[in-house]
C-alpha atoms as a PDB file:
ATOM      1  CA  UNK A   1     -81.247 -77.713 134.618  1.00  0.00           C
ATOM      2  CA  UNK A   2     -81.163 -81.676 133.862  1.00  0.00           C
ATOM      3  CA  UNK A   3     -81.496 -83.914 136.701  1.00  0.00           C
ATOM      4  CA  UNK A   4     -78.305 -86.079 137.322  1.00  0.00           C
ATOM      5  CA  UNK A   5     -78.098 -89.017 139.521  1.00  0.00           C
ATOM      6  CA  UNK A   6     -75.709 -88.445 143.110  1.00  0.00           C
ATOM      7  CA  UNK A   7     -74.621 -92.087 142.527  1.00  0.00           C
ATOM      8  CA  UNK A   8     -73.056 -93.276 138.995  1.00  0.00           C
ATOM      9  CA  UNK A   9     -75.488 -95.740 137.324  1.00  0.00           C
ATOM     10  CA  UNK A  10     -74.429 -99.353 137.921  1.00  0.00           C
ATOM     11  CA  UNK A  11     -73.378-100.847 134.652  1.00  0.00           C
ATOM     12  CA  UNK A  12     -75.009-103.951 134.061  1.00  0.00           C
ATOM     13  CA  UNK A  13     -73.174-107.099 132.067  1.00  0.00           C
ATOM     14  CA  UNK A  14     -75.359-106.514 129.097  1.00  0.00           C
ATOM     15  CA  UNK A  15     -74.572-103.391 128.655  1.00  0.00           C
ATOM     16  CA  UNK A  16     -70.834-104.473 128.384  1.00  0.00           C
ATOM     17  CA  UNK A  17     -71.876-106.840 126.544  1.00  0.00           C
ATOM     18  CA  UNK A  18     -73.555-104.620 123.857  1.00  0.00           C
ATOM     19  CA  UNK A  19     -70.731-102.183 124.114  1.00  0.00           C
ATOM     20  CA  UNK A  20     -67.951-104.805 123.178  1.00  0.00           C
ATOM     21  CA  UNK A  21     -70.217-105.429 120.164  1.00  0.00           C
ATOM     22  CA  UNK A  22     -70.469-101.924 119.425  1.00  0.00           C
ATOM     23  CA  UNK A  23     -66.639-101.424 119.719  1.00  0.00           C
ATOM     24  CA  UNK A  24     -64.819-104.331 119.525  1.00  0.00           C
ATOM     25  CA  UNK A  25     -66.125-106.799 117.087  1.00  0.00           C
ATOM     26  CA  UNK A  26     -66.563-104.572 113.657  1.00  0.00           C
ATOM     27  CA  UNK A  27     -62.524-104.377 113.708  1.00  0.00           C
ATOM     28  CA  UNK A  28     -62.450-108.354 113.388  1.00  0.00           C
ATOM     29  CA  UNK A  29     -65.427-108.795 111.548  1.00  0.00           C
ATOM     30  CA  UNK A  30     -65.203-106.040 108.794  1.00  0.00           C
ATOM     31  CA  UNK A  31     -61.896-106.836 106.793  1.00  0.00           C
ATOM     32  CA  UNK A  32     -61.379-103.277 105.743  1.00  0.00           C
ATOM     33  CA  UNK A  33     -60.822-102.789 109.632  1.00  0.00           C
ATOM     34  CA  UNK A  34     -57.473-105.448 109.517  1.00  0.00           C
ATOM     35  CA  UNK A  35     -54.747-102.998 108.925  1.00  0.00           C
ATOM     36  CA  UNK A  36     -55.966-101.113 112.300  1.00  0.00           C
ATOM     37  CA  UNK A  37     -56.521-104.379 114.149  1.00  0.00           C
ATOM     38  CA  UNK A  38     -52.860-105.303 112.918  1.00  0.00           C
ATOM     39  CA  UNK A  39     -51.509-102.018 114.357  1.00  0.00           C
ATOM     40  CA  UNK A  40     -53.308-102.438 117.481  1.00  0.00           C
ATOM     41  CA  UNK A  41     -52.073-105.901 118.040  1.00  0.00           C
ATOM     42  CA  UNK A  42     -48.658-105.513 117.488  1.00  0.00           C
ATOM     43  CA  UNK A  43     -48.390-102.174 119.822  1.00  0.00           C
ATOM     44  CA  UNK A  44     -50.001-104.711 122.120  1.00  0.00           C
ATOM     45  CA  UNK A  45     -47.932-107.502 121.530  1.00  0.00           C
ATOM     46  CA  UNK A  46     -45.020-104.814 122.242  1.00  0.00           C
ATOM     47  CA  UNK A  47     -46.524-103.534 125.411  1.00  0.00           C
ATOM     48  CA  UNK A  48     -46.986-107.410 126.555  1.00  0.00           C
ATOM     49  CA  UNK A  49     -43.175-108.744 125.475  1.00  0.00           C
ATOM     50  CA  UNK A  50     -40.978-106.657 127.872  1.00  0.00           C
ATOM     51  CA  UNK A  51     -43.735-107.716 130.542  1.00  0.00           C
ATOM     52  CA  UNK A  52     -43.192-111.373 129.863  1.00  0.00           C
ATOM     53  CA  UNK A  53     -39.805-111.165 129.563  1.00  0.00           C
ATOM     54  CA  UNK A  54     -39.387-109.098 133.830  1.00  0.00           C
ATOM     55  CA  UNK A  55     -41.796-111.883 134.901  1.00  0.00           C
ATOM     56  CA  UNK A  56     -40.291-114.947 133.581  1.00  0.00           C
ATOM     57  CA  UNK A  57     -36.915-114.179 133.264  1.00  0.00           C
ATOM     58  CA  UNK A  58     -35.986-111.303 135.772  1.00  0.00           C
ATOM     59  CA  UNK A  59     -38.887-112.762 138.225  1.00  0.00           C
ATOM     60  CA  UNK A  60     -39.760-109.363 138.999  1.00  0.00           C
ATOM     61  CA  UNK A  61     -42.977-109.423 141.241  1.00  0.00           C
ATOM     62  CA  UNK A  62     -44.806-106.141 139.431  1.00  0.00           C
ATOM     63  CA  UNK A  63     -44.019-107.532 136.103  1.00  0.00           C
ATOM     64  CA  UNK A  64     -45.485-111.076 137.110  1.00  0.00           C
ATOM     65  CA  UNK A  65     -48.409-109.118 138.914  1.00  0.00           C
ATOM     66  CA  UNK A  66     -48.880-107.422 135.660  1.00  0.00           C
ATOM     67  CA  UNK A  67     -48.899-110.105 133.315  1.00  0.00           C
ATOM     68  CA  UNK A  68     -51.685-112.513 135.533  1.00  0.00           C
ATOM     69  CA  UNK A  69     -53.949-109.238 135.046  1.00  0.00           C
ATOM     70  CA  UNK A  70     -53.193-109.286 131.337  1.00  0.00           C
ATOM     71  CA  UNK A  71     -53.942-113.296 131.377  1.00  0.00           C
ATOM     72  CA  UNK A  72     -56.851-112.178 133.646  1.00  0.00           C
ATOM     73  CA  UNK A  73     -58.102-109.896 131.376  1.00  0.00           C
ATOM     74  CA  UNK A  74     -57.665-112.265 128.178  1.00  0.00           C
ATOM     75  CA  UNK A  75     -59.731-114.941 129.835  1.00  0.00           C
ATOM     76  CA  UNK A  76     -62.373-112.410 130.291  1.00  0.00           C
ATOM     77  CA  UNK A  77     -62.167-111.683 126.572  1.00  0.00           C
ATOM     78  CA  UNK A  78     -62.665-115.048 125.646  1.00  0.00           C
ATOM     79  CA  UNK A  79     -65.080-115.761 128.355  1.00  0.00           C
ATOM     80  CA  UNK A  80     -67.530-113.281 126.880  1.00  0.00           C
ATOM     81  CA  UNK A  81     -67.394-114.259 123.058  1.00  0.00           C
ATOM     82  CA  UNK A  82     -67.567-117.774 124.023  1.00  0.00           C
ATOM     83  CA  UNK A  83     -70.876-116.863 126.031  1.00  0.00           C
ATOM     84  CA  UNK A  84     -71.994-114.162 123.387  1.00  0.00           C
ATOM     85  CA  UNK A  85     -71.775-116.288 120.409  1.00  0.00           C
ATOM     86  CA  UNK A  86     -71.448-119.964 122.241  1.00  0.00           C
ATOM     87  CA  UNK A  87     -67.920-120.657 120.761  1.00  0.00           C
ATOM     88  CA  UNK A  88     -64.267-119.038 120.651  1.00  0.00           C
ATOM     89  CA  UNK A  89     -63.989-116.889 117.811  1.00  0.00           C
ATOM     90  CA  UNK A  90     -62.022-113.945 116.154  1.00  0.00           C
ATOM     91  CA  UNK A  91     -61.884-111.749 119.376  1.00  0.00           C
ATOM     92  CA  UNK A  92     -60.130-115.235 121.122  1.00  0.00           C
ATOM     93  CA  UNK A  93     -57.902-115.844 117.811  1.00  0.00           C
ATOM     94  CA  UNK A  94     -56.421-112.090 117.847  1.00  0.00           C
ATOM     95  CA  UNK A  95     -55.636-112.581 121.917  1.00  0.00           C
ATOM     96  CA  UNK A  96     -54.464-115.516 121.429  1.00  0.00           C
ATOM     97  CA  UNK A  97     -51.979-114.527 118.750  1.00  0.00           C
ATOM     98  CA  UNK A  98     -50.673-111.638 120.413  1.00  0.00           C
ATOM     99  CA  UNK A  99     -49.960-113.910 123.272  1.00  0.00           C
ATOM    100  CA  UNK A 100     -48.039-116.312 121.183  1.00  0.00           C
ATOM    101  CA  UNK A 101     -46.261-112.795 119.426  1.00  0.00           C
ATOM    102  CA  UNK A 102     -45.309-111.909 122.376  1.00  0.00           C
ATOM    103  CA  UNK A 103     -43.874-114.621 123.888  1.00  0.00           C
ATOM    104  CA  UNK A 104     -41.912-115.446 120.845  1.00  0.00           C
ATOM    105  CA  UNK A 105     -40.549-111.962 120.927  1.00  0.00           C
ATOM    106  CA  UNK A 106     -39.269-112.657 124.301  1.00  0.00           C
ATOM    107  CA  UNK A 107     -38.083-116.055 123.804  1.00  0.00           C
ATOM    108  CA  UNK A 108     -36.188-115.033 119.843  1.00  0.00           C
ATOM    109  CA  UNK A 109     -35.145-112.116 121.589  1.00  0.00           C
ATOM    110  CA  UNK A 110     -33.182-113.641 124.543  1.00  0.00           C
ATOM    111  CA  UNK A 111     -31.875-116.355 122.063  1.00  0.00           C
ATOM    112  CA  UNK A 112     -30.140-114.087 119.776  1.00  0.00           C
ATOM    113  CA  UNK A 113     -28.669-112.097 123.077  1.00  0.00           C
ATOM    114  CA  UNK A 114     -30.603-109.378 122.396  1.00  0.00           C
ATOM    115  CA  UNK A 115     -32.082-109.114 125.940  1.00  0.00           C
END
């Protein structure tokens, strides 16, 4: 019977580092992988819009709890490629843009009195 450990193994910031490699970065840097990155940015662009749109307009306090872990969570994306390859690159253009997606979804949306 294999030994396992009582405690889960701590994971160490390499190792998140080499598994965003692994898993993130072939869907920006291999072009044949765009039509699933452009899928998986607009299903997050439409998860993020009706976020923005309770904390900004409604000022509901989940929705604006929500969205500073999404900003959170952005900032760590660009944090890492900007220490992994020294400058913002795809990984920061795609969050970026579904930011900006987002918000203009929001902001076209309550225009038209859709929302």
């Amino acid at each position: 019977m294999p030994h396992r450990p009582l405690h889960p193994v701590e994971e160490t910031e390499e190792d998140s580092q080499s598994r965003a490699e692994r898993w993130l970065m072939p869907y920006i840097e291999d072009s044949s992988l765009w039509p699933v990155l452009i899928v998986v940015m607009a299903a997050l662009a439409a998860f993020l819009a009706p976020i923005l749109l309770f904390a900004v307009y409604h000022l509901n306090l989940q929705a604006i709890l929500v969205a500073l872990l999404a900003l959170w969570m952005t900032g760590r994306g660009i944090r890492w490629e900007w220490q992994a390859r020294g400058r913002p690159g795809g990984l920061s253009v795609v969050l970026v843009l579904v930011w900006i997606v987002s918000a203009s979804a929001v902001i076209y949306g309550l225009r038209k009195g859709w929302l």
